[in-house]
C-alpha atoms as a PDB file:
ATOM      1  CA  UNK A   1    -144.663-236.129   7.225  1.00  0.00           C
ATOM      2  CA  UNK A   2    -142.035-234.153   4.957  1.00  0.00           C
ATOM      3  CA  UNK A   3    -140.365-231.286   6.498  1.00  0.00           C
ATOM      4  CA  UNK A   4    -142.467-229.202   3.531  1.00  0.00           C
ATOM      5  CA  UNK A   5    -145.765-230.670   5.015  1.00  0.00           C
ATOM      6  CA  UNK A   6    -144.478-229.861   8.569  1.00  0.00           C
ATOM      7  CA  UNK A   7    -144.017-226.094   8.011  1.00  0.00           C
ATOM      8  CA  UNK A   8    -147.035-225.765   5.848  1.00  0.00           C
ATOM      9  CA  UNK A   9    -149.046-227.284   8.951  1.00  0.00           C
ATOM     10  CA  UNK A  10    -147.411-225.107  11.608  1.00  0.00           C
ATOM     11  CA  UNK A  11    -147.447-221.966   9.467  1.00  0.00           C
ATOM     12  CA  UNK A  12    -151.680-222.736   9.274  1.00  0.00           C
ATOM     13  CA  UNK A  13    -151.521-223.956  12.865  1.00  0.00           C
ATOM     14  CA  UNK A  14    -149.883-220.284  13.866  1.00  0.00           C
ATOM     15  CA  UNK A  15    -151.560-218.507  11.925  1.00  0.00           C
ATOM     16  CA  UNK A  16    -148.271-217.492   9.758  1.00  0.00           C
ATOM     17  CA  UNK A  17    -147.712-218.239   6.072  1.00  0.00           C
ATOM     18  CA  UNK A  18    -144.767-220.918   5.481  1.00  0.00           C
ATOM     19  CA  UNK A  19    -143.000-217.964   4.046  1.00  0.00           C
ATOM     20  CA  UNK A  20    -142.604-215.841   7.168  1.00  0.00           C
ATOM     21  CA  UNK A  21    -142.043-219.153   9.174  1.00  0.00           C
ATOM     22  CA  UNK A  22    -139.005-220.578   7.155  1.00  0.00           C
ATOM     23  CA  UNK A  23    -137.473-216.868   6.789  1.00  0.00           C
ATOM     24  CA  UNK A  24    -137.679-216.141  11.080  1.00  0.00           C
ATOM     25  CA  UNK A  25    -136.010-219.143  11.206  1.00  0.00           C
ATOM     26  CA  UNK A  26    -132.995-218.940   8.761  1.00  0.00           C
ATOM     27  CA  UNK A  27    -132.530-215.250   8.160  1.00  0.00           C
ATOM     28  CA  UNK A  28    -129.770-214.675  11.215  1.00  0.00           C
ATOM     29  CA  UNK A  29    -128.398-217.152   9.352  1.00  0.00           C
ATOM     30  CA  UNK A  30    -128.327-216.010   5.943  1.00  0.00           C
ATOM     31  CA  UNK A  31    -127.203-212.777   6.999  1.00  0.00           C
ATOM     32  CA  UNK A  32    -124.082-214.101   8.953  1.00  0.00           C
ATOM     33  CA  UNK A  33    -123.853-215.960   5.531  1.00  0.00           C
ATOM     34  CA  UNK A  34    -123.744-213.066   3.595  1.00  0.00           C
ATOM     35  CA  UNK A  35    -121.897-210.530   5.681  1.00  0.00           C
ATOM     36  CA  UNK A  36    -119.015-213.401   5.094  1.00  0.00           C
ATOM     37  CA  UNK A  37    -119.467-212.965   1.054  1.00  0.00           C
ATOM     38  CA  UNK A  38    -120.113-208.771   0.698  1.00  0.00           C
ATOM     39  CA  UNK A  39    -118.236-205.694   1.660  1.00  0.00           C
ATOM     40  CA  UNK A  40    -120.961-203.652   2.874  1.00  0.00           C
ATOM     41  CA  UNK A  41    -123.675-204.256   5.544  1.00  0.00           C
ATOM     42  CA  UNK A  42    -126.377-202.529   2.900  1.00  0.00           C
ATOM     43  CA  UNK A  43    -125.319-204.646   0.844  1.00  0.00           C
ATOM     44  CA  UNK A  44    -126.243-207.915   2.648  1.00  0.00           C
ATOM     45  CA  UNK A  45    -129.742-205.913   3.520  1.00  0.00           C
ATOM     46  CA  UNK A  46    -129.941-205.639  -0.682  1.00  0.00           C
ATOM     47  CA  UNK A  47    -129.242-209.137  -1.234  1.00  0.00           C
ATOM     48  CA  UNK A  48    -131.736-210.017   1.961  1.00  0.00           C
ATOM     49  CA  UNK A  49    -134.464-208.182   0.812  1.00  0.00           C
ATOM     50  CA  UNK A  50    -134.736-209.476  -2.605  1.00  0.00           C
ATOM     51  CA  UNK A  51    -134.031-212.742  -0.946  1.00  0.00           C
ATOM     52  CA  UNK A  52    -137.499-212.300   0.842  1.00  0.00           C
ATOM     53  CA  UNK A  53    -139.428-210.919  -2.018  1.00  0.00           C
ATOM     54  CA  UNK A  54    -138.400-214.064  -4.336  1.00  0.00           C
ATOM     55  CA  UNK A  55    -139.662-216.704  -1.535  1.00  0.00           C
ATOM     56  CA  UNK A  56    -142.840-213.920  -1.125  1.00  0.00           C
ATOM     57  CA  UNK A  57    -143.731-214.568  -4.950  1.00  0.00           C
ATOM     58  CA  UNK A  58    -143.557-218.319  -4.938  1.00  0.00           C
ATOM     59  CA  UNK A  59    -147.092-217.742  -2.551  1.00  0.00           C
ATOM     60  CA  UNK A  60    -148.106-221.182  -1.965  1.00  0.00           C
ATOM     61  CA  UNK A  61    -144.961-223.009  -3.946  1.00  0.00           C
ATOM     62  CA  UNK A  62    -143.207-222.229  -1.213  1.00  0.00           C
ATOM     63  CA  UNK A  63    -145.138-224.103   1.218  1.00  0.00           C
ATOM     64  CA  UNK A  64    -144.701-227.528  -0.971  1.00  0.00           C
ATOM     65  CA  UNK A  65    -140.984-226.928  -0.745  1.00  0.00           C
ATOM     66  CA  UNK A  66    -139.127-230.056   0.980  1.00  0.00           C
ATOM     67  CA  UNK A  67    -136.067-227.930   2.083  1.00  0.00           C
ATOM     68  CA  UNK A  68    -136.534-224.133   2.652  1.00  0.00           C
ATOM     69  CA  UNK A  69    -133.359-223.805   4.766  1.00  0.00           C
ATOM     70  CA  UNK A  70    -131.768-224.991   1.083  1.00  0.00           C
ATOM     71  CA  UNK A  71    -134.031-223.235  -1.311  1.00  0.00           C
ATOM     72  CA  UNK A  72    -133.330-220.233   0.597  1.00  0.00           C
ATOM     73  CA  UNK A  73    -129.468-220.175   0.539  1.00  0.00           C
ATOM     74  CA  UNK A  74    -129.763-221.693  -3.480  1.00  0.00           C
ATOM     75  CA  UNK A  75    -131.403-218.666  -4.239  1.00  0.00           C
ATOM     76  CA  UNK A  76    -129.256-216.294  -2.120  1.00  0.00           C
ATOM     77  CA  UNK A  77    -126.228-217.566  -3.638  1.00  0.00           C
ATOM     78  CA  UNK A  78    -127.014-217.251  -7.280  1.00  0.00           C
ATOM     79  CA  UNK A  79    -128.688-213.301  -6.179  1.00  0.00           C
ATOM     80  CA  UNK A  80    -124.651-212.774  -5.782  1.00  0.00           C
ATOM     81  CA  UNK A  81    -123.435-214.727  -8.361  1.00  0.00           C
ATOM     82  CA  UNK A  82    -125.588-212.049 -10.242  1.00  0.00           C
ATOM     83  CA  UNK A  83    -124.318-209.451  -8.494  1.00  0.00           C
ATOM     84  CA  UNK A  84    -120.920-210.085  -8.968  1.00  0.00           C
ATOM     85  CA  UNK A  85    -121.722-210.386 -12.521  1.00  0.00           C
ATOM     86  CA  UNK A  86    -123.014-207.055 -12.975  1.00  0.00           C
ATOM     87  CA  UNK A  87    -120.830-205.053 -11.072  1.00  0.00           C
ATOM     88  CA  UNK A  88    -118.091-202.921 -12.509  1.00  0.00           C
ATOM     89  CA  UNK A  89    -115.277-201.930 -10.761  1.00  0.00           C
ATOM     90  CA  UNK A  90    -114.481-198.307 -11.232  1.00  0.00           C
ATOM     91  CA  UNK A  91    -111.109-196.538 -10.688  1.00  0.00           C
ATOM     92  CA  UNK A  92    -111.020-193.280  -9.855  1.00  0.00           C
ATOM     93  CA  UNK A  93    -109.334-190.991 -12.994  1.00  0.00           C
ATOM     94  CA  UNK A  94    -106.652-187.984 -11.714  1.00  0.00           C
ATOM     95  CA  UNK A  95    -107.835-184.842 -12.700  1.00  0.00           C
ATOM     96  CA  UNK A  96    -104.402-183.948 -14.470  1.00  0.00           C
ATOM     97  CA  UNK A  97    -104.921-186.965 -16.946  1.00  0.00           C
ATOM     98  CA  UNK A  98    -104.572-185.697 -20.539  1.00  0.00           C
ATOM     99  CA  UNK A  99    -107.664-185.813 -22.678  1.00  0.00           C
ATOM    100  CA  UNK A 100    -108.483-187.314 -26.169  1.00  0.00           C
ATOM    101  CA  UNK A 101    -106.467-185.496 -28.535  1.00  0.00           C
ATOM    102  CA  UNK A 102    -108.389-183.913 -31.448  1.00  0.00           C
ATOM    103  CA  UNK A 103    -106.221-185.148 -34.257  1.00  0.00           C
ATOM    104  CA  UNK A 104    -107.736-187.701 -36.039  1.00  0.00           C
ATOM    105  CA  UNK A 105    -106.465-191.346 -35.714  1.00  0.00           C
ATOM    106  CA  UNK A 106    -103.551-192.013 -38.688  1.00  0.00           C
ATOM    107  CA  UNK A 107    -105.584-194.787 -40.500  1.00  0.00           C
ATOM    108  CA  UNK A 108    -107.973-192.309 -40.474  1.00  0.00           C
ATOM    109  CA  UNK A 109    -106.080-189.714 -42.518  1.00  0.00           C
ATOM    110  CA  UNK A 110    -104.722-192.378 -44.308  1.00  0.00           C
ATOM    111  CA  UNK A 111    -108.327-192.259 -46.343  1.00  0.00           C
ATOM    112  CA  UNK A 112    -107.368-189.314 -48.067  1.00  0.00           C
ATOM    113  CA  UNK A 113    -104.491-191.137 -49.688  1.00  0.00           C
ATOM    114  CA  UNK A 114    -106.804-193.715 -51.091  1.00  0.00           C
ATOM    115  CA  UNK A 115    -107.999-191.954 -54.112  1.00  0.00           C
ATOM    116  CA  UNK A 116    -105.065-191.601 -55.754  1.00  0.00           C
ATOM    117  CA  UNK A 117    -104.020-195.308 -54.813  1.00  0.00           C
ATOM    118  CA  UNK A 118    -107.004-196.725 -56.057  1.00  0.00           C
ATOM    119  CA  UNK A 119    -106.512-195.210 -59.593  1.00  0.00           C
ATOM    120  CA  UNK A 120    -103.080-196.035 -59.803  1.00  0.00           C
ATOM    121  CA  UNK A 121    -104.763-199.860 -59.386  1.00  0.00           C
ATOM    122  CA  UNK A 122    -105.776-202.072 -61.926  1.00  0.00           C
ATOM    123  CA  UNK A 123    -109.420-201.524 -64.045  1.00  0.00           C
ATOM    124  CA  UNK A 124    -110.565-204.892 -62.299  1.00  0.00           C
ATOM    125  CA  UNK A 125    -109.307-204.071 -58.499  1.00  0.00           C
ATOM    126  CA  UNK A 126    -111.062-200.480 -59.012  1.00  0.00           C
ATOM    127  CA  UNK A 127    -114.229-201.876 -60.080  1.00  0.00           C
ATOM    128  CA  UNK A 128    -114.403-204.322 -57.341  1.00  0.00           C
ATOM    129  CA  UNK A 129    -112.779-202.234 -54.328  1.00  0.00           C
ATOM    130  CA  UNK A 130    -115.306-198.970 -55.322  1.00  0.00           C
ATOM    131  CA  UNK A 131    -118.327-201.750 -55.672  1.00  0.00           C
ATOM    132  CA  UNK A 132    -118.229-203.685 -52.658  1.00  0.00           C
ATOM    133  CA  UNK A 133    -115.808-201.941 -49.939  1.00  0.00           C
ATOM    134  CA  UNK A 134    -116.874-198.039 -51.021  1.00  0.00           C
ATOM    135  CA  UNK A 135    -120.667-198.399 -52.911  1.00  0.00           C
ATOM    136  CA  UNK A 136    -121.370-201.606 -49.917  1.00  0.00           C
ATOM    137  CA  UNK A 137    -122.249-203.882 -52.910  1.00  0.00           C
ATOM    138  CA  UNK A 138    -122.875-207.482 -51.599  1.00  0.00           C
ATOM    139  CA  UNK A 139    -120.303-209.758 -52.691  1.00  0.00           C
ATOM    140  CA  UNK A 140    -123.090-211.930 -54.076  1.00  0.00           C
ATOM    141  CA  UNK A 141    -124.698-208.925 -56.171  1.00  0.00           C
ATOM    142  CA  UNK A 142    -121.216-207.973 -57.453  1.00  0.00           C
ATOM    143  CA  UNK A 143    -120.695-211.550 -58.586  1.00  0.00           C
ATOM    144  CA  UNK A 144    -124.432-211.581 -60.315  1.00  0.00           C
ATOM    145  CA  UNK A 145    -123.536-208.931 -62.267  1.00  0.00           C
ATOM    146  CA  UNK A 146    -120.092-209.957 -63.635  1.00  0.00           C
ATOM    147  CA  UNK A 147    -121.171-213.192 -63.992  1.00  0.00           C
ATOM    148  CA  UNK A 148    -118.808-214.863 -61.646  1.00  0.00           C
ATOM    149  CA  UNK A 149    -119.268-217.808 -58.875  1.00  0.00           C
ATOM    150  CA  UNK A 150    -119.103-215.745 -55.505  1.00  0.00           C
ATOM    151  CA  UNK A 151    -116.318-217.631 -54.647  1.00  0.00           C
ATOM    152  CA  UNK A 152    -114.511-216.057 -57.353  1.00  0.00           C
ATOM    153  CA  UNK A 153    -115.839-212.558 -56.300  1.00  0.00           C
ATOM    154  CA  UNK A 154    -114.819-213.691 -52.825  1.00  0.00           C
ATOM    155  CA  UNK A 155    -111.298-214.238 -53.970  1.00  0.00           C
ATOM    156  CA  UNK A 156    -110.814-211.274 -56.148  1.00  0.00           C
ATOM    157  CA  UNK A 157    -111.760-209.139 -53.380  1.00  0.00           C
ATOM    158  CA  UNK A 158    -109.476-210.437 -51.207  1.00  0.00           C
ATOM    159  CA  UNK A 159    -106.319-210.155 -54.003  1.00  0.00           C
ATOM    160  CA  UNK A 160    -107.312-206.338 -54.334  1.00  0.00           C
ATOM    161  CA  UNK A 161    -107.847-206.026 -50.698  1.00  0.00           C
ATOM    162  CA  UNK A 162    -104.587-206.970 -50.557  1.00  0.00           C
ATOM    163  CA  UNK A 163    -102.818-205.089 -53.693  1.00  0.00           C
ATOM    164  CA  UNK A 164    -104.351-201.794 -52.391  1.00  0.00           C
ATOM    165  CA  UNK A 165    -102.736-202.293 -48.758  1.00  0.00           C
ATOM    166  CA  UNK A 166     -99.368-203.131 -50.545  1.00  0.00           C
ATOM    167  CA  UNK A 167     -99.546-200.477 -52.776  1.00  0.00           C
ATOM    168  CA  UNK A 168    -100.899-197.596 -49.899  1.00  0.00           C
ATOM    169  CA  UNK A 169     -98.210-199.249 -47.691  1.00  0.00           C
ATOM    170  CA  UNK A 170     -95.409-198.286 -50.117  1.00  0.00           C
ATOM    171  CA  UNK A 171     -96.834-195.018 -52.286  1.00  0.00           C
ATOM    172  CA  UNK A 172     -97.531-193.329 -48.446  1.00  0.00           C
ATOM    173  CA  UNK A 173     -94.797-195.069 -46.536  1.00  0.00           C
ATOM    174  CA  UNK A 174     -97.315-196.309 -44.054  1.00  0.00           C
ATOM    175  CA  UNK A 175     -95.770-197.106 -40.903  1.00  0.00           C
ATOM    176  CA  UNK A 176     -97.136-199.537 -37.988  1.00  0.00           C
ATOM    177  CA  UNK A 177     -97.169-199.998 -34.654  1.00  0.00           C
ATOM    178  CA  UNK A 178     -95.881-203.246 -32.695  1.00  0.00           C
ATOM    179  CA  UNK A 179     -99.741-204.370 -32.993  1.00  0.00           C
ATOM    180  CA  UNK A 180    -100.136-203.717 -37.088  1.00  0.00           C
ATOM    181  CA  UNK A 181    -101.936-200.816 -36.347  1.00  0.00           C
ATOM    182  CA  UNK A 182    -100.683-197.417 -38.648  1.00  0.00           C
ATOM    183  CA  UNK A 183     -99.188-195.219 -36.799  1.00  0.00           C
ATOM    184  CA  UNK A 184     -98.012-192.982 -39.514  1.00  0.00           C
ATOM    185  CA  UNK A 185     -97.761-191.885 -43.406  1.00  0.00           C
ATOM    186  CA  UNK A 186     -96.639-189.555 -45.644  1.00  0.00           C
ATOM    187  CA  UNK A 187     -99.387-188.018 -47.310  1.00  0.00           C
ATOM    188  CA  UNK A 188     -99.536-187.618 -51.205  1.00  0.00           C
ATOM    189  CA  UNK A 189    -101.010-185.005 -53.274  1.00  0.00           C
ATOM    190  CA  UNK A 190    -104.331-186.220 -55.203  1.00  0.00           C
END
């Protein structure tokens, strides 16, 4: 007889379901296994109690279950694998910490310099920046209606991508940061 058959016949024998059999006998354990593993004593009751209700659901499975000692601490330790997974440490802010600023970032600002930089482009950088970075024209569309492959679109984007950033970089004196990121300009009149 399997140690699955053996609780199923004592549980019906008792008068107990192989549920509440298997968890009288392992759940001192499982808590001393837990309190080892979590901080806080609710916290092994948490992990306990959803322990219970998961073996409570598998009704009759649980009964054809070879190992329940083993099924029971499988399941237990993948509840706090998913614990540990969702929780998010928080750290406690000071109260005298400075709060967002309400200037607007620099790249930000740096849009109202664009105008003036994109007409001081070339006709066929214009038509392609204003198309598919400003009007949000597919890359595919814009190269249907010139009449180009869309890997040629593709790369004539890319040039004017990078003829605009060139050209902003030096008409505004664009500065960056130590990570590329601008960190300052010098605006110019529209």
């Amino acid at each position: 007889m399997s140690p699955g058959q053996l609780h199923a016949s004592t549980a019906s024998r008792t008068g107990m379901n192989c549920v509440q059999l298997a968890w009288h006998r392992h759940e001192a354990e499982l808590r001393l296994w837990l309190r080892g593993r979590l901080d806080s004593s609710a916290d092994v009751e948490d992990v306990l109690q959803e322990l219970f209700l998961k073996a409570l659901r598998q009704g009759r499975k649980f009964c054809a279950v070879a190992n329940t000692r083993a099924w029971l601490y499988e399941v237990a330790r993948n509840a706090l694998i998913d614990r540990f997974r969702l929780r998010k440490d928080q750290v406690e802010l000071p109260d005298d910490l400075a709060s967002a600023s309400d200037e607007p970032e620099a790249v930000d600002s740096l849009a109202a310099c664009l105008p003036r930089a994109l007409s001081e482009l070339s006709a066929l950088d214009r038509d392609i920046l204003s198309l598919c970075d400003l009007e949000h024209m597919s890359q595919a569309d814009y190269a249907a209606l010139r009449g180009q492959t869309l890997a040629a679109a593709k790369s004539r984007l890319q040039r004017a991508r990078k003829r605009l950033r060139e050209h902003l970089t030096r008409a505004c004196q664009v500065r960056f940061d130590a990570d590329g990121k601008v960190c300052g300009f010098v605006p110019r009149k529209p």
